[in-house]
Structures are given as structure tokens and as C-alpha cells.
N, C-alpha and C. Protein backbone atom coordinates (compact mmCIF):
# COMPACT_ATOMS: atom_id res chain seq x y z
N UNK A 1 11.15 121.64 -92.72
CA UNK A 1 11.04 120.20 -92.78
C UNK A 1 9.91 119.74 -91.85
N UNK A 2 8.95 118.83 -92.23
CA UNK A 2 7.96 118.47 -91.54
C UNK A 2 8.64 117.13 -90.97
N UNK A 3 8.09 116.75 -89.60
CA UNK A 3 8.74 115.64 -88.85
C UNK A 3 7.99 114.62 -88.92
N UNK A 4 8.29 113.73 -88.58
CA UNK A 4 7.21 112.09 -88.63
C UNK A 4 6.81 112.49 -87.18
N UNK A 5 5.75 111.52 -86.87
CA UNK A 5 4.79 111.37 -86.06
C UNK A 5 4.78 110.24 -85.94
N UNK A 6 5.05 109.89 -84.11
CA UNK A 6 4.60 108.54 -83.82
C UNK A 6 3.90 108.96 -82.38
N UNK A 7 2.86 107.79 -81.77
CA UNK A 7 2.66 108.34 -80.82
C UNK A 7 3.47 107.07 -79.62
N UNK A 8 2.99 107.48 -78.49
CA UNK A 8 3.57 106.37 -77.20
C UNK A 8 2.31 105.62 -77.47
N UNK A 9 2.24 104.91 -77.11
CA UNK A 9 0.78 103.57 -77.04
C UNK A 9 -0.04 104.48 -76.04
N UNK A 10 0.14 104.99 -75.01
CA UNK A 10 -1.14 104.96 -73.83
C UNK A 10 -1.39 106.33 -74.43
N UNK A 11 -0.73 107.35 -75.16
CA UNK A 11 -1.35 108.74 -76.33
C UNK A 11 -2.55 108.06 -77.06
N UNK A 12 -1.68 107.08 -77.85
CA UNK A 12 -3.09 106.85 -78.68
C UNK A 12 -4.24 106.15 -78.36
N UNK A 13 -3.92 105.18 -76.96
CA UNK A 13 -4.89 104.87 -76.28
C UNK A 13 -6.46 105.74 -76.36
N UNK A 14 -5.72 106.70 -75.82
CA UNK A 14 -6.22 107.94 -74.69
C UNK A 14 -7.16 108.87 -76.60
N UNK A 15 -6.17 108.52 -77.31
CA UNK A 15 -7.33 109.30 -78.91
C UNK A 15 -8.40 108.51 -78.92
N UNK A 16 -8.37 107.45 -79.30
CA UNK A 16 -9.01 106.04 -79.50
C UNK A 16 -10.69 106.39 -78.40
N UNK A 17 -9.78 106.31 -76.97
CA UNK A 17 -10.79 106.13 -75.82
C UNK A 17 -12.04 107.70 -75.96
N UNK A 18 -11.39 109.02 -75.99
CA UNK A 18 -11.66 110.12 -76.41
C UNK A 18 -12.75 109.74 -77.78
N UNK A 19 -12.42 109.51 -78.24
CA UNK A 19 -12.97 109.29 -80.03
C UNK A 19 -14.15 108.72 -79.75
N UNK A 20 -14.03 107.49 -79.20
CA UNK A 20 -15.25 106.28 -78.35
C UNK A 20 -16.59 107.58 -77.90
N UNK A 21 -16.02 108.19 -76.92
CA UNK A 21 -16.43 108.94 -76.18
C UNK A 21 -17.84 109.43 -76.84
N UNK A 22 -17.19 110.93 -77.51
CA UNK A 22 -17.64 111.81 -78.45
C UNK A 22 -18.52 111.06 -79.47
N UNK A 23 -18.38 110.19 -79.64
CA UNK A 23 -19.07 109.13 -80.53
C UNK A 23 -20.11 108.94 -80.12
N UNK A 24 -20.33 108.43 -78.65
CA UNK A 24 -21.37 108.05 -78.10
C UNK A 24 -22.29 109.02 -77.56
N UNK A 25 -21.72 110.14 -77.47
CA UNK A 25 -22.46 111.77 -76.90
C UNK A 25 -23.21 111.84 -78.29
N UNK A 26 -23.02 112.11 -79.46
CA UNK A 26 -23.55 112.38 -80.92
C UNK A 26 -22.73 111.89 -82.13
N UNK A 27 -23.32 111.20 -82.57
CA UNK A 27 -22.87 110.69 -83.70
C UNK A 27 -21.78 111.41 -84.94
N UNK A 28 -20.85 110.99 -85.04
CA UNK A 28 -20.11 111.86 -85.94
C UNK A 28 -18.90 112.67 -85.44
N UNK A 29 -19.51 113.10 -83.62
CA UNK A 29 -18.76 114.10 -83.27
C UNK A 29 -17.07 113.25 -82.75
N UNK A 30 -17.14 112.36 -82.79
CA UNK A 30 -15.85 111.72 -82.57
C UNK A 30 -15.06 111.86 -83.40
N UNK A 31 -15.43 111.43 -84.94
CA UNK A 31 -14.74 111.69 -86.22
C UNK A 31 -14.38 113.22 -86.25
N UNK A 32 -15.26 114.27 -85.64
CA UNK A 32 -14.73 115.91 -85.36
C UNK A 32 -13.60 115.69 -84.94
N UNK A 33 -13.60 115.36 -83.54
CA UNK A 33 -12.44 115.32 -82.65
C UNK A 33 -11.12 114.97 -83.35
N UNK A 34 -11.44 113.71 -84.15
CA UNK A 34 -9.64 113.27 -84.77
C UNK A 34 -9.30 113.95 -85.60
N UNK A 35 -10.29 114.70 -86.31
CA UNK A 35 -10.38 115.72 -87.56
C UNK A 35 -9.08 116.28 -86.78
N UNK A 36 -9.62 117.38 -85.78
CA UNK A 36 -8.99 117.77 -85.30
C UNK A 36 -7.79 117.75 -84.46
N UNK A 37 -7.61 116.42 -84.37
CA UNK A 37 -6.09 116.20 -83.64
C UNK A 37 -5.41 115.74 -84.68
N UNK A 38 -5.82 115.57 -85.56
CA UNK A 38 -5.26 115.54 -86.94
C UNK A 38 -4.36 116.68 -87.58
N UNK A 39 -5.19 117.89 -87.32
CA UNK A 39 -4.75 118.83 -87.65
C UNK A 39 -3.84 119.46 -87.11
N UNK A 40 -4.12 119.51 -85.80
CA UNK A 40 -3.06 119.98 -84.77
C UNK A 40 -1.42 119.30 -85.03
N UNK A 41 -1.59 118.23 -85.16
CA UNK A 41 -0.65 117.27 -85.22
C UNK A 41 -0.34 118.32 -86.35
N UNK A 42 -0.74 117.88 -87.44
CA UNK A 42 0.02 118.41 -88.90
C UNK A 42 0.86 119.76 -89.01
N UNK A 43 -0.01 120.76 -88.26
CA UNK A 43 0.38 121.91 -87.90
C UNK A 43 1.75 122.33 -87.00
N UNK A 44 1.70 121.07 -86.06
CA UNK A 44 2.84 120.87 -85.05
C UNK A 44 3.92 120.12 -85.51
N UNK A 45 3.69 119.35 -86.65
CA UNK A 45 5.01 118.63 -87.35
C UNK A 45 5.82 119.70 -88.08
N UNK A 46 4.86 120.78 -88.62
CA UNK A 46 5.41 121.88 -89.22
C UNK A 46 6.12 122.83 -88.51
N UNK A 47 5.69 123.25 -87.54
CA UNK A 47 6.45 124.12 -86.78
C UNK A 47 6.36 124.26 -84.90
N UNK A 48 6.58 122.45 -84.76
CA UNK A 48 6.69 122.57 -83.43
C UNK A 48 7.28 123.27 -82.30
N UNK A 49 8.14 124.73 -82.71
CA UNK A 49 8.31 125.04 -81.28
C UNK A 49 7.29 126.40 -81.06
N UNK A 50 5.83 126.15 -81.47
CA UNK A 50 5.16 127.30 -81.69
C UNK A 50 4.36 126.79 -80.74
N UNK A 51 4.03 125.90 -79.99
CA UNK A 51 3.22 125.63 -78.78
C UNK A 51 3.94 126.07 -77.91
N UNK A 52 3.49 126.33 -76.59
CA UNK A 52 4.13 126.63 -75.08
C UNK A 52 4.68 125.49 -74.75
N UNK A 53 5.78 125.41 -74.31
CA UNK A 53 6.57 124.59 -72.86
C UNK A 53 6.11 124.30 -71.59
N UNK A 54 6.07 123.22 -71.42
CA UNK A 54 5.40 122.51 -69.91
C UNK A 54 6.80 122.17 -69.52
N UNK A 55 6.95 122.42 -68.40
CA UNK A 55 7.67 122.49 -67.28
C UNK A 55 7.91 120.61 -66.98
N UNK A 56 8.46 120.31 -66.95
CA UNK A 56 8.95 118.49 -66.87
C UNK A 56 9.65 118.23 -65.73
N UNK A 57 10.04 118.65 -64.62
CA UNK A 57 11.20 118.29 -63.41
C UNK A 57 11.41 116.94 -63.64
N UNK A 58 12.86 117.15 -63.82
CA UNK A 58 13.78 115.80 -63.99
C UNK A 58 13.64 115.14 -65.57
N UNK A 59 13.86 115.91 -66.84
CA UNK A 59 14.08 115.24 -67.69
C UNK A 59 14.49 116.85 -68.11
N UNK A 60 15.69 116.77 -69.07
CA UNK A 60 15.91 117.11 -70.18
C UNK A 60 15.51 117.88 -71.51
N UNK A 61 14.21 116.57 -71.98
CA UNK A 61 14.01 117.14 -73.25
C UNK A 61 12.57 118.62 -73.26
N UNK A 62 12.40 118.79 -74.15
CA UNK A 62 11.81 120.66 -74.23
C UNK A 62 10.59 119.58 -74.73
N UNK A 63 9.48 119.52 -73.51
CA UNK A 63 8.06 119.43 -74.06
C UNK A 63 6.88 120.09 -74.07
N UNK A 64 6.29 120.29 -75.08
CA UNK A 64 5.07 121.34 -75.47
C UNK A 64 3.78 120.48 -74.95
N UNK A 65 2.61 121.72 -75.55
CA UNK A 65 1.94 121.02 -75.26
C UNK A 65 1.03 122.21 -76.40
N UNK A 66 -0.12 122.07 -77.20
CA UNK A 66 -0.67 121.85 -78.41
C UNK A 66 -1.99 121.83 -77.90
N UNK A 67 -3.13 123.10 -78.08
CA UNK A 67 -4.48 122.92 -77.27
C UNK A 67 -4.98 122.99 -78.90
N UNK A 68 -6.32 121.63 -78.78
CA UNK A 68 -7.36 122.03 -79.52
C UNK A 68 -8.18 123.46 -79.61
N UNK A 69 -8.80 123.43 -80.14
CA UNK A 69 -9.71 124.64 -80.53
C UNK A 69 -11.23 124.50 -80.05
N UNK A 70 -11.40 123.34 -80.66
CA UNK A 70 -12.69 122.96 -80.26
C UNK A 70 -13.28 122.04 -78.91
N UNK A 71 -11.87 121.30 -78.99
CA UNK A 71 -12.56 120.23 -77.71
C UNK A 71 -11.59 120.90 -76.57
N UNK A 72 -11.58 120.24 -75.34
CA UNK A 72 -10.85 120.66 -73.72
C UNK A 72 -9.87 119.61 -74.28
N UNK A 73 -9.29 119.14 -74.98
CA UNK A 73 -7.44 118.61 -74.98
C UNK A 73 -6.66 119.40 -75.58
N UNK A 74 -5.59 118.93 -74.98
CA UNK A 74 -4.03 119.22 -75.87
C UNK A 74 -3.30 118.16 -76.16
N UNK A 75 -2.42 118.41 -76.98
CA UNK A 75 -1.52 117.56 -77.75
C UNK A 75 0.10 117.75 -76.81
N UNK A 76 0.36 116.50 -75.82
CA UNK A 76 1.74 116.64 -75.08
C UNK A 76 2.97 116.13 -76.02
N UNK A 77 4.08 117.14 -76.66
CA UNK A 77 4.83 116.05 -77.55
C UNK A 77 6.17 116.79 -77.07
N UNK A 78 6.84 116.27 -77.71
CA UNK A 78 8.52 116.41 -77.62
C UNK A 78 9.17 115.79 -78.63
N UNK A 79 10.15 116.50 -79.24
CA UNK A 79 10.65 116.21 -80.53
C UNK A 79 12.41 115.30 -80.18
N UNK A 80 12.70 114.58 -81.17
CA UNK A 80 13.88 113.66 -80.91
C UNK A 80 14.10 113.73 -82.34
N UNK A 81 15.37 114.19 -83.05
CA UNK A 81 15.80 113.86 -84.17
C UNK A 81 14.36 114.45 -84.97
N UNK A 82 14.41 113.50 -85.89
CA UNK A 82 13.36 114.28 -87.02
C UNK A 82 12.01 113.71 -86.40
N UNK A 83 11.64 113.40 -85.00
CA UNK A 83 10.18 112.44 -85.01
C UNK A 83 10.08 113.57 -83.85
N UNK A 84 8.41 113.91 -83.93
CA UNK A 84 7.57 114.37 -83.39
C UNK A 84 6.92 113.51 -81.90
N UNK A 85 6.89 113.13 -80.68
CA UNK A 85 6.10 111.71 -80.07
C UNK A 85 5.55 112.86 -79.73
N UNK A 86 3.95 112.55 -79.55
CA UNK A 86 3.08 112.19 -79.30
C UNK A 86 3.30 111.61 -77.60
N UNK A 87 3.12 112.34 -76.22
CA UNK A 87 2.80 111.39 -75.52
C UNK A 87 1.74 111.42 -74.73
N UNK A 88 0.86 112.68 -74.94
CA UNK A 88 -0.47 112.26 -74.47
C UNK A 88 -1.58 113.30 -75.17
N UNK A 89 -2.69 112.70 -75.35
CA UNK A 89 -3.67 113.35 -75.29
C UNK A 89 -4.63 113.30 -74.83
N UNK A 90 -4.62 114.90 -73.84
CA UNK A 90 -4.88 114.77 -72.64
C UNK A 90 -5.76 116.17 -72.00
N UNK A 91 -6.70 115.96 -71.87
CA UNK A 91 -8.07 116.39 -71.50
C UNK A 91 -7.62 117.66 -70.62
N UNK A 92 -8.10 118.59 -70.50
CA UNK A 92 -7.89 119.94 -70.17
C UNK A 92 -8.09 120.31 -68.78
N UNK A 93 -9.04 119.59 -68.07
CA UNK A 93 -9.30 119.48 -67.13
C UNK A 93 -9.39 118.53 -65.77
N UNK A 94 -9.07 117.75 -66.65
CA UNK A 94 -8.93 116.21 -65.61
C UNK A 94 -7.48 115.70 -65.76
N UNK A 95 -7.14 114.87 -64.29
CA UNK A 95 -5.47 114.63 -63.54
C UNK A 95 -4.33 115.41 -64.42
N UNK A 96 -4.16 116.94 -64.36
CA UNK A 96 -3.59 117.55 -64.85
C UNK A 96 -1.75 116.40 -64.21
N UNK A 97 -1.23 117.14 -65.56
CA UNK A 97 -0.01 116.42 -65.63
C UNK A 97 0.60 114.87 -65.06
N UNK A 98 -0.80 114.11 -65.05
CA UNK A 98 -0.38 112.49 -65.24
C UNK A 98 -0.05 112.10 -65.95
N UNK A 99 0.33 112.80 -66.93
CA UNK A 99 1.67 112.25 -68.01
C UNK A 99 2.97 111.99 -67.77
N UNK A 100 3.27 112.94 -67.04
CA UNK A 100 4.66 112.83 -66.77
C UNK A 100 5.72 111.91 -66.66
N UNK A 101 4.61 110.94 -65.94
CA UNK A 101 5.16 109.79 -65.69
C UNK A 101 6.35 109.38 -66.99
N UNK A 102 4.99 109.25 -67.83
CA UNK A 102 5.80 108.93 -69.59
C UNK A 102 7.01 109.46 -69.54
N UNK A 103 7.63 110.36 -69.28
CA UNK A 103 9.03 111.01 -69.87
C UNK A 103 9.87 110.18 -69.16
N UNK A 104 9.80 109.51 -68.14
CA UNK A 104 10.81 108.51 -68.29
C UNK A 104 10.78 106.87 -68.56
N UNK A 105 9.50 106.73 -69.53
CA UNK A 105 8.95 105.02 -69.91
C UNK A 105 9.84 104.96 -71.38
């Protein structure tokens, strides 16, 4: 069963802002980028517990995390019932695990 997909607002922020980005480095290459988190996503609705586990202190739920191929992000999600969230996407190298916050917003 493939799951729905939603993201948190400051995830898709953070695509959006990313997208901007890549856009402005070379033309086109932004539209790469969503290509590709596109895909990831799709791939991860299909069989999300095939990414690695990030470590969460103080919550509960089992969250992955989903590396591009091409660009320095990953895809941070955690599954609830049949929905996939989305809660960050989030650059490989910069304020590692300032997401966190999210798991309890």
C-alpha cells in the first residue's frame, strides 16, 4: 500500500526555499532538485521502512531519514496511520538535526 504524503509547513518551506536556490545557481537546476524529491518521496511512500532511523530523544514515533542522490539533502519523515509527514528537508551539512524541534509542534 502506498501512503499519502503531506508535508509540515516549515518541510515545504525549506523545498520551496532550496528550489529558489538551485534556480538561481543555473537555470533549470531547481526543477532537478524537486524532480528529485519527488522521487524519493514516491519511493518512500512505497516502502518507507527502507531508509535508516534517526535517533529522536523524547518522542516515540520511528523517524527516518531519505538521502537524495544527487543533491546534499534528505527527506526527515515519520509515518502515522496511512500518511507519510514530511518534516524536513534538510541539507546534509548545515544545523544538523534542527528539526527536531518539529516532533513535538
Amino acid at each position: 500500500m502506498t501512503l499519502q504524503v503531506r508535508f509540515v509547513p516549515a518541510a515545504l518551506d525549506e523545498l520551496h526555499a532550496a528550489d529558489d536556490w538551485y534556480e538561481q545557481q543555473a537555470p533549470g537546476v531547481g526543477a532537478e532538485f524537486v524532480a528529485e524529491v519527488w522521487q524519493v518521496i514516491e519511493r518512500t511512500a512505497e516502502w518507507p521502512a527502507l531508509a535508516p532511523r534517526v535517533a529522536v530523544p523524547g518522542t516515540s514515533s520511528e523517524v527516518r531519514r531519505a538521502a537524495l542522490r544527487r543533491f546534499p539533502y534528505g527527506l526527515v519523515y515519520l509515518v502515522r496511520g496511512d500518511v507519510l509527514w514530511v518534516v524536513a528537508v534538510a541539507h546534509s551539512r548545515r544545523r544538523p538535526g534542527y528539526w527536531r524541534q518539529r516532533m513535538n509542534g
